[in-house]
Protein backbone atom coordinates (compact mmCIF):
# COMPACT_ATOMS: atom_id res chain seq x y z
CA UNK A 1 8.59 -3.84 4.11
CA UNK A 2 7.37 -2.00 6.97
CA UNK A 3 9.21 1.19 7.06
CA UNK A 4 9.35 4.81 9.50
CA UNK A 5 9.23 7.67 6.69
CA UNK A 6 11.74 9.44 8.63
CA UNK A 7 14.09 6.89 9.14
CA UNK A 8 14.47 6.33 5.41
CA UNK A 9 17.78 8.39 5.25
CA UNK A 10 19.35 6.51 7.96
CA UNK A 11 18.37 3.03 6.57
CA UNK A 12 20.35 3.98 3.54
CA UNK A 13 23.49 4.94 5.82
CA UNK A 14 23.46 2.26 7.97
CA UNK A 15 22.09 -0.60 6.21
CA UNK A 16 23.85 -2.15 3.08
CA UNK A 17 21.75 -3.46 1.01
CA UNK A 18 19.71 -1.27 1.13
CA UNK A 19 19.76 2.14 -1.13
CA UNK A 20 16.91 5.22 -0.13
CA UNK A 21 16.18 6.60 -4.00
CA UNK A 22 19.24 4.95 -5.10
CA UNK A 23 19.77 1.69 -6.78
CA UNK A 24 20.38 -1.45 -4.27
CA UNK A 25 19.63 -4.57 -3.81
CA UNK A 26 16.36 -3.49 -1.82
CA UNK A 27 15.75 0.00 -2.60
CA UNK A 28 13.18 2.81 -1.68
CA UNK A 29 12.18 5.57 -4.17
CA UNK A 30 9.91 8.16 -3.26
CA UNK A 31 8.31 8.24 -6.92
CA UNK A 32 7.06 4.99 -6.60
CA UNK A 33 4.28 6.42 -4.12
CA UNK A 34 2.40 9.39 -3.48
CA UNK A 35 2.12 11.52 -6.05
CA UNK A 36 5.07 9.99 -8.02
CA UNK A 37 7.45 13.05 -8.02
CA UNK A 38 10.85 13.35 -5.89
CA UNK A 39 9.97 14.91 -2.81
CA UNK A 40 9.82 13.20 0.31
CA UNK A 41 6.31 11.18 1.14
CA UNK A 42 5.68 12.51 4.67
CA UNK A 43 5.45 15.93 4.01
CA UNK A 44 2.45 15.06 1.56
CA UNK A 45 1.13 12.79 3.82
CA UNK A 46 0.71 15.15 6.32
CA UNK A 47 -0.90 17.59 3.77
CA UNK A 48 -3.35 14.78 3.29
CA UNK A 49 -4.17 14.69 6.65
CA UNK A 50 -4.33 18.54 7.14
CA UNK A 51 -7.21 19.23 4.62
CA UNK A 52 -8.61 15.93 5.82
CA UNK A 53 -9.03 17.95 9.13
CA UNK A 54 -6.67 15.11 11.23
CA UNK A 55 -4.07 16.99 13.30
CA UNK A 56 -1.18 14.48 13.97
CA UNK A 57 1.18 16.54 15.82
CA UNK A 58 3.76 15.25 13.50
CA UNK A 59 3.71 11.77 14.65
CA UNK A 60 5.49 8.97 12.72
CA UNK A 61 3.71 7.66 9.51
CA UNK A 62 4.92 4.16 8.57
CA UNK A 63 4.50 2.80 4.85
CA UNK A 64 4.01 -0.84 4.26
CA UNK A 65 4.89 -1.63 0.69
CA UNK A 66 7.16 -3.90 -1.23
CA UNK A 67 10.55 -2.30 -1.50
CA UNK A 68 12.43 -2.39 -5.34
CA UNK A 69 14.45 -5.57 -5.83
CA UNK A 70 16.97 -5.60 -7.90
CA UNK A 71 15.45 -2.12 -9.23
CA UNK A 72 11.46 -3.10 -9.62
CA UNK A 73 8.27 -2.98 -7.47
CA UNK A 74 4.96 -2.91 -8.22
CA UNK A 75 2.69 -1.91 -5.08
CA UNK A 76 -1.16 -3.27 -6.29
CA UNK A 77 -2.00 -1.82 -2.37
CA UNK A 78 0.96 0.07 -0.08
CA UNK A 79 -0.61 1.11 3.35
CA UNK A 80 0.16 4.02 5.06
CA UNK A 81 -0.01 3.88 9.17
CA UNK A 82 -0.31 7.40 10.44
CA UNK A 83 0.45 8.07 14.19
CA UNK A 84 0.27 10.75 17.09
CA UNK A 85 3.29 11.55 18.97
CA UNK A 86 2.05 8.83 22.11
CA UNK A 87 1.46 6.27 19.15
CA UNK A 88 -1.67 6.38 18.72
CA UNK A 89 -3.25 5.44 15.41
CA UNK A 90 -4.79 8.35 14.21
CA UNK A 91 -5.70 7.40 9.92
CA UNK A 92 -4.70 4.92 7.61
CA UNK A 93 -4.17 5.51 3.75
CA UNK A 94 -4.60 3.00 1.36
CA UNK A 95 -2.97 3.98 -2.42
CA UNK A 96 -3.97 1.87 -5.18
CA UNK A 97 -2.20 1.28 -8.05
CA UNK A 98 -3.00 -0.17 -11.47
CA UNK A 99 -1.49 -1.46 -14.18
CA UNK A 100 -2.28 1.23 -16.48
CA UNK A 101 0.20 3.45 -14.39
CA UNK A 102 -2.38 4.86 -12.32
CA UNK A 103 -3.47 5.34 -8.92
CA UNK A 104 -5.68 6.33 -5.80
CA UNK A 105 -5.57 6.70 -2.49
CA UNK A 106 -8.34 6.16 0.67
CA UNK A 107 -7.95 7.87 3.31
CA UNK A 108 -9.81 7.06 6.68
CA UNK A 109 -9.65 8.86 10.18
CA UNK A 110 -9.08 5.64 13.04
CA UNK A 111 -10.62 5.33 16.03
CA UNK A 112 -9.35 2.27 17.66
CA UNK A 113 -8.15 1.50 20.90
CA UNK A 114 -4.41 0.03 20.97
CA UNK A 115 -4.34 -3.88 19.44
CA UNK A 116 -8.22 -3.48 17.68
CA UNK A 117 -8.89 -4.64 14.83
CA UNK A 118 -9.35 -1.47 12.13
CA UNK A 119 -12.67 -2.55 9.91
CA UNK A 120 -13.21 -0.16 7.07
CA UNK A 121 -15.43 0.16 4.08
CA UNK A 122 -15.59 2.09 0.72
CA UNK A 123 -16.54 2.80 -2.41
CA UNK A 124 -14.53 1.68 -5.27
CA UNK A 125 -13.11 5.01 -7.22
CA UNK A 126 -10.19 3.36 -9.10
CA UNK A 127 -10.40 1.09 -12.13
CA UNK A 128 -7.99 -1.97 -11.24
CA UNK A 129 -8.36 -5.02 -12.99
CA UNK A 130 -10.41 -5.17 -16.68
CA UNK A 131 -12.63 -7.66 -15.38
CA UNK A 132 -13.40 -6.07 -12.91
CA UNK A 133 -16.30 -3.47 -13.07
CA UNK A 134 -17.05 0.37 -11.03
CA UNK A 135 -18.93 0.05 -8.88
CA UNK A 136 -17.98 -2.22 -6.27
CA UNK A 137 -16.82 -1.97 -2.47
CA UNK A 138 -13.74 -2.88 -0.43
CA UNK A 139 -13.96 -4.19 3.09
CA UNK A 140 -10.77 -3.23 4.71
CA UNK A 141 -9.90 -5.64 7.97
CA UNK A 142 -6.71 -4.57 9.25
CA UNK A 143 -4.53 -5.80 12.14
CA UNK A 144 -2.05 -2.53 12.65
CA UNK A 145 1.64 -3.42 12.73
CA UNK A 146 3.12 -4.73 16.51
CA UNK A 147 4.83 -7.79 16.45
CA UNK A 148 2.59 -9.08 13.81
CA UNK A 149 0.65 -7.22 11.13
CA UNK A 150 -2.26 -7.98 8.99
CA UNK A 151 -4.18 -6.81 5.82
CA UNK A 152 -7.74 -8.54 4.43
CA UNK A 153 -9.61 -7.31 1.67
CA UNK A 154 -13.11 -8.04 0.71
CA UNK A 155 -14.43 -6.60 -2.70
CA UNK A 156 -17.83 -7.27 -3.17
CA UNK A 157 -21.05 -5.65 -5.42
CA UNK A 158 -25.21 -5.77 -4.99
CA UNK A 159 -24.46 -9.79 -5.53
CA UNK A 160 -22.12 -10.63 -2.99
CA UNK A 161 -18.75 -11.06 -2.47
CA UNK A 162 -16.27 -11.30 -5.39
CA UNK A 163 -12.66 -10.96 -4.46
CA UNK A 164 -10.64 -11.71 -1.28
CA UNK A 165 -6.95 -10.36 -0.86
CA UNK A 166 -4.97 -11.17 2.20
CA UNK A 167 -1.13 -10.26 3.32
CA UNK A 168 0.44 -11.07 7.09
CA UNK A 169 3.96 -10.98 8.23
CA UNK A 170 5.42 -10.93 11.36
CA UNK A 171 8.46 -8.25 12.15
CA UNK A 172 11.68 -8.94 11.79
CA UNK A 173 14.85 -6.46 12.60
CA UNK A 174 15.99 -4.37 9.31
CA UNK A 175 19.42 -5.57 8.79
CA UNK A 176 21.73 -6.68 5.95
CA UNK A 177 21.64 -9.98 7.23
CA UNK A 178 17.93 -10.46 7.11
CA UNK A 179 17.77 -8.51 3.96
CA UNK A 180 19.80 -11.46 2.13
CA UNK A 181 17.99 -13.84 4.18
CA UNK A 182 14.95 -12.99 2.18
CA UNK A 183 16.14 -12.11 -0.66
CA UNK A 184 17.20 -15.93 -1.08
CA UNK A 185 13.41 -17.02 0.87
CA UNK A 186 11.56 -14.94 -1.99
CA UNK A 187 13.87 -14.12 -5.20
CA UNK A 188 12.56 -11.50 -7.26
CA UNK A 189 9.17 -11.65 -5.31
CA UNK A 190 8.61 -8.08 -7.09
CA UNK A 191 8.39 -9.43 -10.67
CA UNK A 192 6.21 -12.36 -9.54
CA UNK A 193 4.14 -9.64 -7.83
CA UNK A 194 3.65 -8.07 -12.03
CA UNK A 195 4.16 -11.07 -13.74
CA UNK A 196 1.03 -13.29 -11.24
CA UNK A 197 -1.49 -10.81 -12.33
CA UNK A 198 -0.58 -10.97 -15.98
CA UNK A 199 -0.94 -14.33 -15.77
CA UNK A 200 -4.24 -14.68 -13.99
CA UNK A 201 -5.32 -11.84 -16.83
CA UNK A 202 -4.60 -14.13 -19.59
CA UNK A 203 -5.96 -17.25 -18.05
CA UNK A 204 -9.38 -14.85 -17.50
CA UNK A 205 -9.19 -13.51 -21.49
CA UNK A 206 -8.87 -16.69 -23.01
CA UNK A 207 -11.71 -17.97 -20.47
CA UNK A 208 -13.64 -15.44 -22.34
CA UNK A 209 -14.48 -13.41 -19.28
CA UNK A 210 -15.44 -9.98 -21.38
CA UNK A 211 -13.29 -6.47 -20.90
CA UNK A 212 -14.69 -3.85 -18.65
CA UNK A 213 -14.04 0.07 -20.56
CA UNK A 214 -11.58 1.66 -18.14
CA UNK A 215 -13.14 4.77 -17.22
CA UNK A 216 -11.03 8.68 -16.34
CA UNK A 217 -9.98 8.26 -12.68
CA UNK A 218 -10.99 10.19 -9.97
CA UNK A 219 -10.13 14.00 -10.26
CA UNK A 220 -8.96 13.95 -6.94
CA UNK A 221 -5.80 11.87 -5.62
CA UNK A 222 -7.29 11.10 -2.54
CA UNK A 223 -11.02 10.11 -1.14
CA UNK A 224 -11.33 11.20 1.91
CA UNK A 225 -13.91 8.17 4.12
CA UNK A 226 -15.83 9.34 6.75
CA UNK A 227 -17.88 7.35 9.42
């Protein structure tokens, strides 16, 4: 789900099946991003931004993330989209959750012309998976949302490459209709989400692939990238 923070309340009006922090078929709760408490997203967003230094005027900020089906979601990656007033792309924030009901956000100023590709690169803060150790890097590749919309990750150490993660999707009106459409395409796509990486995990431990400790995370919510 691609979705305009601000237009949240009037999804939940207008569309119906589909319930802003109320249960639905698809539903939207602000606790299940940011900093996990009731208030509305933008207004931390934007507080983000401000002591990052980027002005946006305001603009819209659009969150792609999977919605709650039938009451669950797990995000591993949601993707914020933060825009000036004349839509232009002015950051992207990247929150990362776990499975140990923890998370972390990246937060990167954009300078791209309308259509460009976003490439962006950082340091790995967050413990993810426990097979995964610290110390690694993701290599963001990111086609922002038009008609289509695209998300690559590359997570790689002093070795080489180790992980590849890639979503697309192509838009598609928000509507009952097309609601039930998909949730018939891709039933309870939100437990399969939870249950895949369980699944992989076990396949890994009785591989033998050894634990990594999970270490405090970051102090901070956010990293802020620069350059």
């Amino acid at each position: 789900m691609l979705v305009d923070l601000d237009e949240l309340p009037t999804l939940d009006r207008d569309v119906a099946k589909f319930g802003y922090n109320r249960f639905n078929l698809f539903s939207f709760y602000d606790r299940d991003h940011g900093t996990c408490g009731n208030e509305p997203l933008k207004p931390w967003v934007l507080g983000e931004l401000a002591k990052a230094g980027i002005d946006t005027n305001n603009g819209p900020v659009r969150l792609l993330c999977y919605p709650r089906i039938l009451g669950y979601a797990f995000n591993p990656l949601s993707v914020y989209f933060c825009y000036r007033p004349n839509g232009e792309l002015a950051a992207i924030l990247h929150q990362v959750n776990n499975t140990f009901h923890q998370r972390h956000s990246y937060l990167f100023p954009v300078n791209a012309t309308a259509g460009e590709i976003v490439r962006q690169t950082c340091v790995k803060e967050l413990y993810v998976s426990p097979f995964i150790k610290m110390g690694m890097t993701y290599n963001f590749r990111i086609q922002p949302p038009t008609e289509n919309i695209a998300v690559a990750i590359h997570e790689s150490d002093a070795d080489g490459a180790l992980l590849f993660a890639s979503f697309s999707g192509d838009r598609k009106p928000f509507s009952a209709k097309v609601l039930w459409q998909l949730f018939w395409s891709y039933p309870l796509m939100t437990l399969k989400v939870i249950g895949g990486i369980h699944w992989e995990a076990l396949r890994l431990w009785i591989k033998g692939v050894p634990l990594v400790q999970r270490p405090a995370p970051p102090p901070e919510p956010v990293t802020v990238i620069h350059g």
